[in-house]
Protein backbone atom coordinates (compact mmCIF):
# COMPACT_ATOMS: atom_id res chain seq x y z
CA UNK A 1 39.88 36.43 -33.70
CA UNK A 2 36.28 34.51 -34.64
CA UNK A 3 35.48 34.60 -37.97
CA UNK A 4 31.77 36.13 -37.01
CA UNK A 5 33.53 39.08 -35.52
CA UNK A 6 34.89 39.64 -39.28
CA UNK A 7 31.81 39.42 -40.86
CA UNK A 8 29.11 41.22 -38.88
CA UNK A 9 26.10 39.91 -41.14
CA UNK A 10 27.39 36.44 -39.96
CA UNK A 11 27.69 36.80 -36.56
CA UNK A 12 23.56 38.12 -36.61
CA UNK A 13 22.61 35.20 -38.51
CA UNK A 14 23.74 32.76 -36.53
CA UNK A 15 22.44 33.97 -33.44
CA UNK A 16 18.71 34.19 -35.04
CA UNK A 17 19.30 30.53 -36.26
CA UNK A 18 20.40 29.17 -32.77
CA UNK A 19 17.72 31.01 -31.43
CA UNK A 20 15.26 29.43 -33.81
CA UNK A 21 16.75 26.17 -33.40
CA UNK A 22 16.17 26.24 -29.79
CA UNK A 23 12.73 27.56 -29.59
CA UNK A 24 11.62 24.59 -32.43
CA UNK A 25 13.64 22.34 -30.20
CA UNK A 26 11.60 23.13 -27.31
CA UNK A 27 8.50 22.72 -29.18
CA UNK A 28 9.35 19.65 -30.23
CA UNK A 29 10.39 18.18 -26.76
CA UNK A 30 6.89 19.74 -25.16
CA UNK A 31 5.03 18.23 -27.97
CA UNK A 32 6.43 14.87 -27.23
CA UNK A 33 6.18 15.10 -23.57
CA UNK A 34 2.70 15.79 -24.41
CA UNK A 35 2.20 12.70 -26.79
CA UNK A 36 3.36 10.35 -23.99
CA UNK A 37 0.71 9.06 -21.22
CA UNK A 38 1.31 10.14 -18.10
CA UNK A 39 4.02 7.84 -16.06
CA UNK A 40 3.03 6.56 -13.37
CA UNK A 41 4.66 7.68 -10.05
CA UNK A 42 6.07 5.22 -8.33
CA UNK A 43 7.06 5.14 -4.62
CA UNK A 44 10.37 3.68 -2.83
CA UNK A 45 11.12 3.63 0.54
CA UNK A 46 10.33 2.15 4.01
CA UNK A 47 6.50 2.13 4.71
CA UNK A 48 4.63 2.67 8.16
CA UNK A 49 1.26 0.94 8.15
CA UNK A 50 -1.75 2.67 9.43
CA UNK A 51 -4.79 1.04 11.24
CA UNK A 52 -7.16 1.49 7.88
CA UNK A 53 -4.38 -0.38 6.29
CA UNK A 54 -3.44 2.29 4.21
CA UNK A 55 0.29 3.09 3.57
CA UNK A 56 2.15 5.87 4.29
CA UNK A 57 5.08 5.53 1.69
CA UNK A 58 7.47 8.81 1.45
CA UNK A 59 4.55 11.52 1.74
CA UNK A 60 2.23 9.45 0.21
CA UNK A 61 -0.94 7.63 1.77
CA UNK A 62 -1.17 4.48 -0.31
CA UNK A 63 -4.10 1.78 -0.52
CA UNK A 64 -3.26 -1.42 -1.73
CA UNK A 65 -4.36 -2.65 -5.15
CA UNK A 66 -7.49 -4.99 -5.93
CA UNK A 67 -8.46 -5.81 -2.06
CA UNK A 68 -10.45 -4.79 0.86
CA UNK A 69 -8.82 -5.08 4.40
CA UNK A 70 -11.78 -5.94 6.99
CA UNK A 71 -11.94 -4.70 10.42
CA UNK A 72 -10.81 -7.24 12.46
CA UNK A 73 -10.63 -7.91 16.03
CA UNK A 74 -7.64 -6.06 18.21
CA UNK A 75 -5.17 -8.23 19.28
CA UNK A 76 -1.52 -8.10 20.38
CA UNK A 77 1.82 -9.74 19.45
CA UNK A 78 3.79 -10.55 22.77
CA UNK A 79 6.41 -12.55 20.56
CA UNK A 80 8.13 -8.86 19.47
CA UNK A 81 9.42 -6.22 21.94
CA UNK A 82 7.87 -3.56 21.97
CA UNK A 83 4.40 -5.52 22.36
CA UNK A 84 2.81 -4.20 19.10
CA UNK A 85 -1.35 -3.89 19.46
CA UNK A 86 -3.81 -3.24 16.76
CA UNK A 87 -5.96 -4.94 14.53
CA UNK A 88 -5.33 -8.79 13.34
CA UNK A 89 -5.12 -7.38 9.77
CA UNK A 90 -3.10 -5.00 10.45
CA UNK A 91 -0.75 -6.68 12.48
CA UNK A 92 -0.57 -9.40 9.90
CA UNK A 93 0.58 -6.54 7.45
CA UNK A 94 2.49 -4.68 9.43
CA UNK A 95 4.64 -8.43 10.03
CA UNK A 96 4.65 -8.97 6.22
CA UNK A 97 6.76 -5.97 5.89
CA UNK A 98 8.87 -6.06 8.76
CA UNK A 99 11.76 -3.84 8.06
CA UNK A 100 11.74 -4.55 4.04
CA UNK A 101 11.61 -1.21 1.97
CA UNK A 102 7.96 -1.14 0.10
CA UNK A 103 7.83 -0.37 -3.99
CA UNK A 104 4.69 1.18 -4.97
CA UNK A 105 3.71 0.52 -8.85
CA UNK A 106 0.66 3.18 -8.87
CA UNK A 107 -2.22 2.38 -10.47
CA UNK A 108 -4.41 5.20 -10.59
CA UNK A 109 -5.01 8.42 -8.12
CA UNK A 110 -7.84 9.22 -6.18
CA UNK A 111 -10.24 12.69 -5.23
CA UNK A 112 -8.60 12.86 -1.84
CA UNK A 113 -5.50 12.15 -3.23
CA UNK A 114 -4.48 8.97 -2.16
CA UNK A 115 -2.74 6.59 -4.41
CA UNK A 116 -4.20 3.42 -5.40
CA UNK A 117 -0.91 1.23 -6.05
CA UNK A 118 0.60 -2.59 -5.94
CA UNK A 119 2.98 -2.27 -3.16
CA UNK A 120 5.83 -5.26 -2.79
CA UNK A 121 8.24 -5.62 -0.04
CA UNK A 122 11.25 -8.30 -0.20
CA UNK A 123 9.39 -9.28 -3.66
CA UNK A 124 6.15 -10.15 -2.18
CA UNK A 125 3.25 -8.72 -3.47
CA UNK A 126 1.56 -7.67 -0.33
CA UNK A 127 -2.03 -7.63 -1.52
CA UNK A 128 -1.53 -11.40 -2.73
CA UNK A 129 -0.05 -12.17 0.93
CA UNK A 130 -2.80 -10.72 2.62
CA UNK A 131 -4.96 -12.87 0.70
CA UNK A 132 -3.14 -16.00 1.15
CA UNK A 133 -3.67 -15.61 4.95
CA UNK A 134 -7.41 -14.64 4.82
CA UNK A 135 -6.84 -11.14 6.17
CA UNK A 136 -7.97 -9.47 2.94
CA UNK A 137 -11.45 -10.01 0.61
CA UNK A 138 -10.70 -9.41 -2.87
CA UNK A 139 -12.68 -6.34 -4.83
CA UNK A 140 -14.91 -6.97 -7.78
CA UNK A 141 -12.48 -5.00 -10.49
CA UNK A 142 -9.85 -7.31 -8.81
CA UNK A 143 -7.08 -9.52 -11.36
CA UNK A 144 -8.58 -12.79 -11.63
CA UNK A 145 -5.73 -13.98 -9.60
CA UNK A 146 -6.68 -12.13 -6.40
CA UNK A 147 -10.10 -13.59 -6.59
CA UNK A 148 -9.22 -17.18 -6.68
CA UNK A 149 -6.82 -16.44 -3.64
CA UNK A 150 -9.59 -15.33 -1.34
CA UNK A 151 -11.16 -18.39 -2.36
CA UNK A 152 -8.10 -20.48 -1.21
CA UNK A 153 -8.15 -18.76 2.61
CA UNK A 154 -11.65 -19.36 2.51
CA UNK A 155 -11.81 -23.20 2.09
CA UNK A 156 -8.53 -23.42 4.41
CA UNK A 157 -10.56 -21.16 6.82
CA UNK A 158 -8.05 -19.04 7.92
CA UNK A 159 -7.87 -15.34 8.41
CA UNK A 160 -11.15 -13.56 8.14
CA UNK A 161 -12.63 -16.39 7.32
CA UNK A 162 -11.54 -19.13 9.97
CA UNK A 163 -13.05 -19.70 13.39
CA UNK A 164 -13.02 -16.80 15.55
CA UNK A 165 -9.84 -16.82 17.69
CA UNK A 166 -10.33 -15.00 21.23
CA UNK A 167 -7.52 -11.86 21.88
CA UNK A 168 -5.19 -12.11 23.86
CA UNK A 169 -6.03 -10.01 27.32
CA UNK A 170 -3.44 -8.70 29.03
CA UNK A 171 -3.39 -9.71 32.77
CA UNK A 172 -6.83 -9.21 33.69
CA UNK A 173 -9.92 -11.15 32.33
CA UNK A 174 -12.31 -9.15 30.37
CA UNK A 175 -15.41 -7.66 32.24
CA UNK A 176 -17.99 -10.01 29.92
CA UNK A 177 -16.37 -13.67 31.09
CA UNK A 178 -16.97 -15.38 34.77
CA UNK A 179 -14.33 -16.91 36.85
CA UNK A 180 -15.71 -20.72 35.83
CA UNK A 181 -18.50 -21.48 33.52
CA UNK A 182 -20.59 -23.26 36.29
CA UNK A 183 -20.59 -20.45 39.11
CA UNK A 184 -23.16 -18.14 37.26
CA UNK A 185 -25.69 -21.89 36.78
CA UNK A 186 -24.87 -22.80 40.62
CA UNK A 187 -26.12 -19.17 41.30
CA UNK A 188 -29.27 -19.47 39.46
CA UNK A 189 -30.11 -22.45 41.31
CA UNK A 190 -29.69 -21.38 45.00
C-alpha cells in the first residue's frame, strides 16, 4: 500500500505541489517561448514554378530573395518532351530546378501572404543562378553579392541583357515577317 494512502495530509500535499509545479512549469516554458524571436519557417519539398516566377513550395507561394525576374519573351524548349513553353525566365528557372527538391530559408512574410525566402535546389542558390545567366536584375536592398552578379551578365551580355534572340515559332512563320526580305522592296517598285 502507498505511503500517501497512510497519511491522508500527505497524499493532499503532494498533489497541490505537483499541481503548482506544473502550472510554474508552464509559465516558465510560455515565457521562454515568448523571449525567443520568431523562427523562421522554412519550406522542403519539390517546387512547381509559376509564370511570375513565384514558387509554389508545399502550400506556400514563394518569391525569391533579393531579385526581380523580368518579363521576358515566350519561347519554347523542343530539347525536353513534353515541349515546355513559357517565358525565357521562367524556363531558365524552371531548368535550374529540374527535378531537385527546393529548401526555402524565409526571410520575411508579406500582406498577401506570400513568403519572401532564399530558395536552393541541388545546393544552388537559385536567385544567384538566375543572375549568373542574366535572367534576373538584382533589387536595391539586395546582398552586395547579388548586385555585382547582375553586373557580370551584363558585361557578358547574356540573359536580359544580351542581344535579343528571336523565339522559336512552331511550324508556321509569324504573321509580322515576309517570305524574303526583298519581295515587299520589288513590290514597291512595280
Amino acid at each position: 500500500m502507498p505511503f500517501a494512502l497512510l497519511v491522508p495530509h500527505l497524499g493532499r500535499r503532494r498533489t497541490r505541489y505537483t499541481a503548482d509545479m506544473r502550472t510554474a512549469c508552464a509559465l516558465l516554458m510560455v515565457l521562454c517561448l515568448l523571449a525567443l524571436p520568431a523562427a523562421a519557417a522554412d519550406f522542403d519539398s519539390y517546387a512547381f514554378v509559376n509564370d511570375d516566377g513565384t514558387l509554389n513550395v508545399g502550400n506556400a507561394t514563394i518569391e525569391l530573395y533579393g531579385i526581380l525576374i523580368p518579363a521576358t519573351e515566350t519561347s519554347c524548349q523542343e530539347f525536353v518532351r513534353p515541349v515546355a513553353c513559357g517565358p525565357r525566365a521562367i524556363l531558365a528557372l524552371k531548368f535550374d530546378i529540374g527535378s531537385d527538391f527546393v529548401k526555402c530559408d524565409t526571410k520575411r512574410r508579406k500582406a498577401d501572404g506570400t513568403y519572401v525566402a532564399v530558395c536552393t535546389a541541388g545546393g544552388r542558390n537559385l536567385a544567384k543562378t538566375l543572375l549568373r545567366q542574366g535572367w534576373a536584375a538584382a533589387l536595391p536592398d539586395a546582398p552586395y553579392e547579388y548586385k555585382v552578379l547582375e553586373k557580370m551578365a551584363r558585361a557578358r551580355g547574356i540573359g536580359i541583357w544580351g542581344i535579343a534572340v528571336h523565339p522559336v515559332y512552331p511550324r508556321h512563320r509569324p504573321p509580322h515577317r515576309r517570305e524574303h526580305p526583298r519581295d515587299g522592296a520589288e513590290q514597291e517598285r512595280h
